[in-house]
Every structure is written in C-alpha cells, then in structure tokens.
Protein backbone atom coordinates (compact mmCIF):
# COMPACT_ATOMS: atom_id res chain seq x y z
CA UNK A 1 11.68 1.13 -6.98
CA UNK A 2 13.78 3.91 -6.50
CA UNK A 3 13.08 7.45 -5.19
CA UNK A 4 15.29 9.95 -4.76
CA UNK A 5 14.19 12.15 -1.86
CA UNK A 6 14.88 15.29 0.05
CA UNK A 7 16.34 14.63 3.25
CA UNK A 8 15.76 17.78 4.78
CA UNK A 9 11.98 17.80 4.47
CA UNK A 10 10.16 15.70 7.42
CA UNK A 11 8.76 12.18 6.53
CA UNK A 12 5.02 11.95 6.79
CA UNK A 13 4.11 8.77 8.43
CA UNK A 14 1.68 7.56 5.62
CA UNK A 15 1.90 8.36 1.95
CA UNK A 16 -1.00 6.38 0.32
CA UNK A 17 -4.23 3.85 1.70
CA UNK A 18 -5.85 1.90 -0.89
CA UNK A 19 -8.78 -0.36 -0.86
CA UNK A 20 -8.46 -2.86 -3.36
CA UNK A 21 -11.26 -6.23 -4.35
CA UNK A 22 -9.45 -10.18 -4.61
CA UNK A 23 -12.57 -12.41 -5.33
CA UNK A 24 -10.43 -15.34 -5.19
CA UNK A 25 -6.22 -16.08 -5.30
CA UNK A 26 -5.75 -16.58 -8.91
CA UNK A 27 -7.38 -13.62 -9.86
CA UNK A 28 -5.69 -10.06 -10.19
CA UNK A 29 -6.94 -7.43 -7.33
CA UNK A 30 -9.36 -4.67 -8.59
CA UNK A 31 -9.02 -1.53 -7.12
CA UNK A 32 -11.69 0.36 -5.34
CA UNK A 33 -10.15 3.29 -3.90
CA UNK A 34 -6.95 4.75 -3.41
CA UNK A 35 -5.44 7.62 -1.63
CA UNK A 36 -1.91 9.68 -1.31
CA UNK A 37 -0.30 12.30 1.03
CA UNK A 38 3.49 12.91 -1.82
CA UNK A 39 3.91 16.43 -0.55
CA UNK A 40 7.19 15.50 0.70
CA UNK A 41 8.31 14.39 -2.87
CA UNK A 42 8.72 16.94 -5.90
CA UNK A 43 5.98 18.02 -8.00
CA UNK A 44 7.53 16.40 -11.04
CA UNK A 45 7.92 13.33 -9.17
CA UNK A 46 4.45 12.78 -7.73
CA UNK A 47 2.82 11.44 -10.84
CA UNK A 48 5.99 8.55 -11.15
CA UNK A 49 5.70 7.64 -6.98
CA UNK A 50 2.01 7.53 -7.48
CA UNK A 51 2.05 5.03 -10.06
CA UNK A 52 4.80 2.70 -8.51
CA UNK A 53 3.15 2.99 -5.17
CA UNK A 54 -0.04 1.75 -6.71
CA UNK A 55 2.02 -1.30 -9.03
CA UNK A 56 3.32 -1.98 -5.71
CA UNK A 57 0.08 -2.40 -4.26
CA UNK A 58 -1.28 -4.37 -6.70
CA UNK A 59 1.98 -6.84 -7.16
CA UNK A 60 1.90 -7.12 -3.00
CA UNK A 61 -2.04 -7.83 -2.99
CA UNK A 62 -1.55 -10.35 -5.33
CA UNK A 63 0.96 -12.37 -3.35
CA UNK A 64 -1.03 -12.05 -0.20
CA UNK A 65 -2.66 -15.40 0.46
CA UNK A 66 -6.51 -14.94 1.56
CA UNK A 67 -7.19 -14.51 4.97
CA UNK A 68 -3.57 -13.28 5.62
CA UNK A 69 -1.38 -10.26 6.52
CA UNK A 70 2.16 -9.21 5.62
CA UNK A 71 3.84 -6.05 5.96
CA UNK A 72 6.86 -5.96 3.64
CA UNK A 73 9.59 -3.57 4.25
CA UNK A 74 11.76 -1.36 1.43
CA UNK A 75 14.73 0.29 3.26
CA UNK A 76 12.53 3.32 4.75
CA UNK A 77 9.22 2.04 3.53
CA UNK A 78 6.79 -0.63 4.77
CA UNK A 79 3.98 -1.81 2.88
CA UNK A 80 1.29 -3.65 5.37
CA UNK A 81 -1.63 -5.46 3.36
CA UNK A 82 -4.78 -7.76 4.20
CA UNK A 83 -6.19 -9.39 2.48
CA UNK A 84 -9.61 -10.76 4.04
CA UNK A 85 -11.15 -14.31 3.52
CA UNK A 86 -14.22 -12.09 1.37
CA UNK A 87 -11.56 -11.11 -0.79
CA UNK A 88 -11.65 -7.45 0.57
CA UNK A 89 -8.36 -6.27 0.69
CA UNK A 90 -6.69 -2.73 2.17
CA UNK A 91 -2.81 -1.80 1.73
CA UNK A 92 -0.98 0.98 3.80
CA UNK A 93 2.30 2.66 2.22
CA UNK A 94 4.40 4.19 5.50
CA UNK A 95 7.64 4.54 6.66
CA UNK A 96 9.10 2.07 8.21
CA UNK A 97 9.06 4.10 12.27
CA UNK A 98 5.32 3.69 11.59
CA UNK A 99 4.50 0.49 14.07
CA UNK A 100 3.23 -2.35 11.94
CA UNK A 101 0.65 -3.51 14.67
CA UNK A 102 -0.75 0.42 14.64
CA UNK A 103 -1.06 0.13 10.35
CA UNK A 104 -2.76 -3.08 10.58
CA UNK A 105 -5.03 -1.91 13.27
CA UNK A 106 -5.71 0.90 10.84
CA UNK A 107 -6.91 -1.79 8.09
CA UNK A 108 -9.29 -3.07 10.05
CA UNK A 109 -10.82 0.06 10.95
CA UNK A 110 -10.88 0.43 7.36
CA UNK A 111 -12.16 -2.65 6.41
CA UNK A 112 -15.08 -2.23 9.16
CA UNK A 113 -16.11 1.09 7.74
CA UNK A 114 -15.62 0.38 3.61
CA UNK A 115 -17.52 -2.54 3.98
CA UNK A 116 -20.82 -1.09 5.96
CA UNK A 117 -20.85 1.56 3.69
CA UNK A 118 -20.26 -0.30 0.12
CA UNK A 119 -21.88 -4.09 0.74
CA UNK A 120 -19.98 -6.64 -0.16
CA UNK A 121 -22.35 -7.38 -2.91
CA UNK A 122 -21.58 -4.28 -4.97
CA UNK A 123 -17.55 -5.26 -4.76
CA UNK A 124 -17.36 -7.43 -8.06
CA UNK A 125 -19.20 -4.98 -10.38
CA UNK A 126 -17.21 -1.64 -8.23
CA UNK A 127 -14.33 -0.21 -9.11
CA UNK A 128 -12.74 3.56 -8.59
CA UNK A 129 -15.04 5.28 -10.48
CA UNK A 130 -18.15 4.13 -9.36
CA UNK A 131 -17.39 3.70 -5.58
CA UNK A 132 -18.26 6.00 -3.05
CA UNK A 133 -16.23 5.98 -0.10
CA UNK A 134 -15.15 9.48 0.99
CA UNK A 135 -13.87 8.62 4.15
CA UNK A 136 -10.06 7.05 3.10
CA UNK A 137 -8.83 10.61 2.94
CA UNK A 138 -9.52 11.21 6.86
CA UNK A 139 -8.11 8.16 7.35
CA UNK A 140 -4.89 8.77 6.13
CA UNK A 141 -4.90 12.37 8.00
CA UNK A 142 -6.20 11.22 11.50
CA UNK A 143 -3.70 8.11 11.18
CA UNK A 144 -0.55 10.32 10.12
CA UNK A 145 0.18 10.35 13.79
CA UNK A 146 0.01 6.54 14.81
CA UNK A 147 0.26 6.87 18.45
CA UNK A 148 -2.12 9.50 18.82
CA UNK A 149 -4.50 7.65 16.16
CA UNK A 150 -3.73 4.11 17.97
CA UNK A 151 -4.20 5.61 21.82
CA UNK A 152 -7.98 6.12 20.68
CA UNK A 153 -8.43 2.44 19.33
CA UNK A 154 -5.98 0.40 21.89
CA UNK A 155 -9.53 -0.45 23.98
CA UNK A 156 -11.20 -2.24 21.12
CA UNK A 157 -9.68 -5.45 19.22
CA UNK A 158 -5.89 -4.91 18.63
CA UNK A 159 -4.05 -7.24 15.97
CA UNK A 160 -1.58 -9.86 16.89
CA UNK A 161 1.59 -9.61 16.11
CA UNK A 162 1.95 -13.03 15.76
CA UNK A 163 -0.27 -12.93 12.94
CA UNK A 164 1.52 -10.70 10.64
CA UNK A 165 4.32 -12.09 8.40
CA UNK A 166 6.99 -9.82 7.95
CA UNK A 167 9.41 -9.21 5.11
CA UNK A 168 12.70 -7.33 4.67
CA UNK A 169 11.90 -6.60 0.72
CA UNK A 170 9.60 -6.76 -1.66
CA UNK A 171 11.81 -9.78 -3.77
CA UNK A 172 10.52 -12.00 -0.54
CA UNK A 173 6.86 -11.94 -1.75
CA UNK A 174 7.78 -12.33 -5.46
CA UNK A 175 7.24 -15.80 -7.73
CA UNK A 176 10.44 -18.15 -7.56
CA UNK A 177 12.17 -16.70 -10.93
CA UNK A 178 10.34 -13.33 -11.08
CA UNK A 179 12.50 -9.96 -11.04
CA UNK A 180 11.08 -6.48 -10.32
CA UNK A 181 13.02 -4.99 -13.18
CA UNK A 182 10.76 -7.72 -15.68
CA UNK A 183 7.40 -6.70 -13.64
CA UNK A 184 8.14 -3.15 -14.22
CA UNK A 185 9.04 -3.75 -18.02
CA UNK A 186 5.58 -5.63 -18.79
CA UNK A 187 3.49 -3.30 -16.69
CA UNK A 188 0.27 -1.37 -18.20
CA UNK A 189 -0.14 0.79 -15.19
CA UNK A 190 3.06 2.43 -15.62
CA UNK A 191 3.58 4.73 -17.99
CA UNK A 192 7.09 5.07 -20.04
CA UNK A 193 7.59 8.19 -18.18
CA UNK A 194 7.31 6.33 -15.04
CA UNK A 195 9.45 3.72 -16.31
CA UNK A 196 12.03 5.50 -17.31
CA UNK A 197 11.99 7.41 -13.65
CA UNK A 198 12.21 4.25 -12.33
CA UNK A 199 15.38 2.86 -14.45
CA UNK A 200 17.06 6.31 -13.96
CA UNK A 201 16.66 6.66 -10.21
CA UNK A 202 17.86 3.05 -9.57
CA UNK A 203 21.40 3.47 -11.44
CA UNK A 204 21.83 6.18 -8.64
CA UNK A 205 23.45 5.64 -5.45
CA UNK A 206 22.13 8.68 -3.64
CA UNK A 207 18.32 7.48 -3.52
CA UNK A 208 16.18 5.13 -1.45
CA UNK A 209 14.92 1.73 -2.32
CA UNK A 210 11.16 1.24 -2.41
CA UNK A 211 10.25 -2.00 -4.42
C-alpha cells in the first residue's frame, strides 16, 4: 500500500516485529504478538499503517512455504519472514538499508527466545491476548541499529544468504491471478477507514509504495 511520508523526518530502521502461529500451509497464520515503532508517520496515520503493516504480515506469512525465508521488498520497505518447519513464524517490517542477513538473524533470536518462554504446546490454543511475551518491544529497540545489534551476535550462528529468497514486490509472493487492490477490498482486518487511506494515498504520485 501506499504511505505518504515526511521526508524530512529520519527513517527508523524497524517499524513493526510480529510473531505470528502457521500449524500447517493451508491454514491462515494466527497471530501471537505484534509490535510497532510509527513515530515517524502522523498521528492520524498510525492507526491506517498499523493495520496494513499487519494485512501485510499476514498475506506474506501465508505465502511463505514452511521451513523457508523470504524478504520481500516495497520501494523503501522490506518485509523479511520465517516461517519455521513447527509452524512458528516471525516477520520484520524495515527499510530497505536495513541488511536482510542482520533482520533474519534477528528472527532467529526471536524465535529462540518466544519459543523457551511460550512452549510450543501452548501455540495452537495462544493468540495476542493470552500470550505473554514482553520481550518483542526490546527487540525492536536494541535492533533499531542493525550493525550495532548484529556486531554482538556475528560470533554465534549467522544466516545464509543463500537461503533467503528475495523479492522486488509484494505481487511476487501473490497467487497467479490475485491483485492487492481485491485482497484489500475483501479484508476483515482493515477497517473502511483504512481502506479508504489506502485507495486515496495510491492515486497520489507524491507517496511511497509499501504492498
């Protein structure tokens, strides 16, 4: 989607982390927890960004094959997701100067710490309300500065990059014949506020792309 932002205000490096629950590939994610830094974007805006960034999530979980990572890139957005063979998935939103190795790094650190502190059999029956994981917020605030974050980790397992599929938009990791436009038309997680943000900001030309 599109959102218009101020270019004078410096890009923070990570805008949301979110910790989502894919029991098997033909079932939609669930999520478990979810996190934001939008300071940079108005306050009238936040509630719109918030809710694509999390339809995003969803849509991108859902085409990530188990056992697999992608990071899918918007213009000046990158959206890096894994999804583990347990079905335990974790999805950065960044900018795209944010190293994709670093961000998937990141979701392992994640995935370590999530899953020794919810077990893996409380996942199906979880969801935001009832999980308790504190700890995404300091993630997203130690990780804001990736090469400070990723000096600290570079002696323990690092990701291949060979590993990783990459994509230049979001339309890449769509369904042969699916549009965004028709995704965001049929969504429930997106209210007509949102919707109509959306449909407004992409007839203008001064804005960025984020699918």
């Amino acid at each position: 989607y599109h959102v218009l932002l101020n270019k004078s205000i410096n890009m923070v490096k990570l805008f949301a982390l979110s910790v989502l629950y894919k029991p098997t590939s033909d079932v939609s994610p669930k999520l478990l927890k979810a996190t934001y830094d939008l300071q940079q974007f108005s306050f009238f805006q936040r509630s719109s960004v918030q809710e694509f960034m999390a339809f995003t999530t969803k849509i991108i979980t859902e085409r990530c094959s188990m056992g697999t990572r992608q990071s899918v890139k918007e213009q000046e957005y990158m959206c890096h997701v894994y999804v583990r063979a347990d079905g335990l998935a974790v999805v950065a939103v960044s900018d795209h100067e944010y190293q994709y190795r670093v961000a998937h790094n990141m979701l392992n650190k994640i995935m370590d710490e999530f899953t020794a502190k919810v077990p893996p059999h409380q996942w199906p029956g979880s969801d935001e309300t009832n999980v308790v994981f504190n700890e995404l917020p300091a993630f997203l605030a130690r990780w804001q500065n990736p090469r400070e974050a990723d000096a600290i980790t570079r002696v323990q397992e690092e990701v291949e990059d060979t590993k990783i599929i990459l994509h230049n938009t979001i339309e890449a990791v769509l369904e042969r014949g699916e549009k965004l436009d028709d995704l965001v038309n049929k969504s429930e997680m997106l209210s007509i506020q949102s919707k109509a943000f959306y449909k407004t900001a992409r007839k203008t030309n001064a804005c960025c792309n984020f699918g």
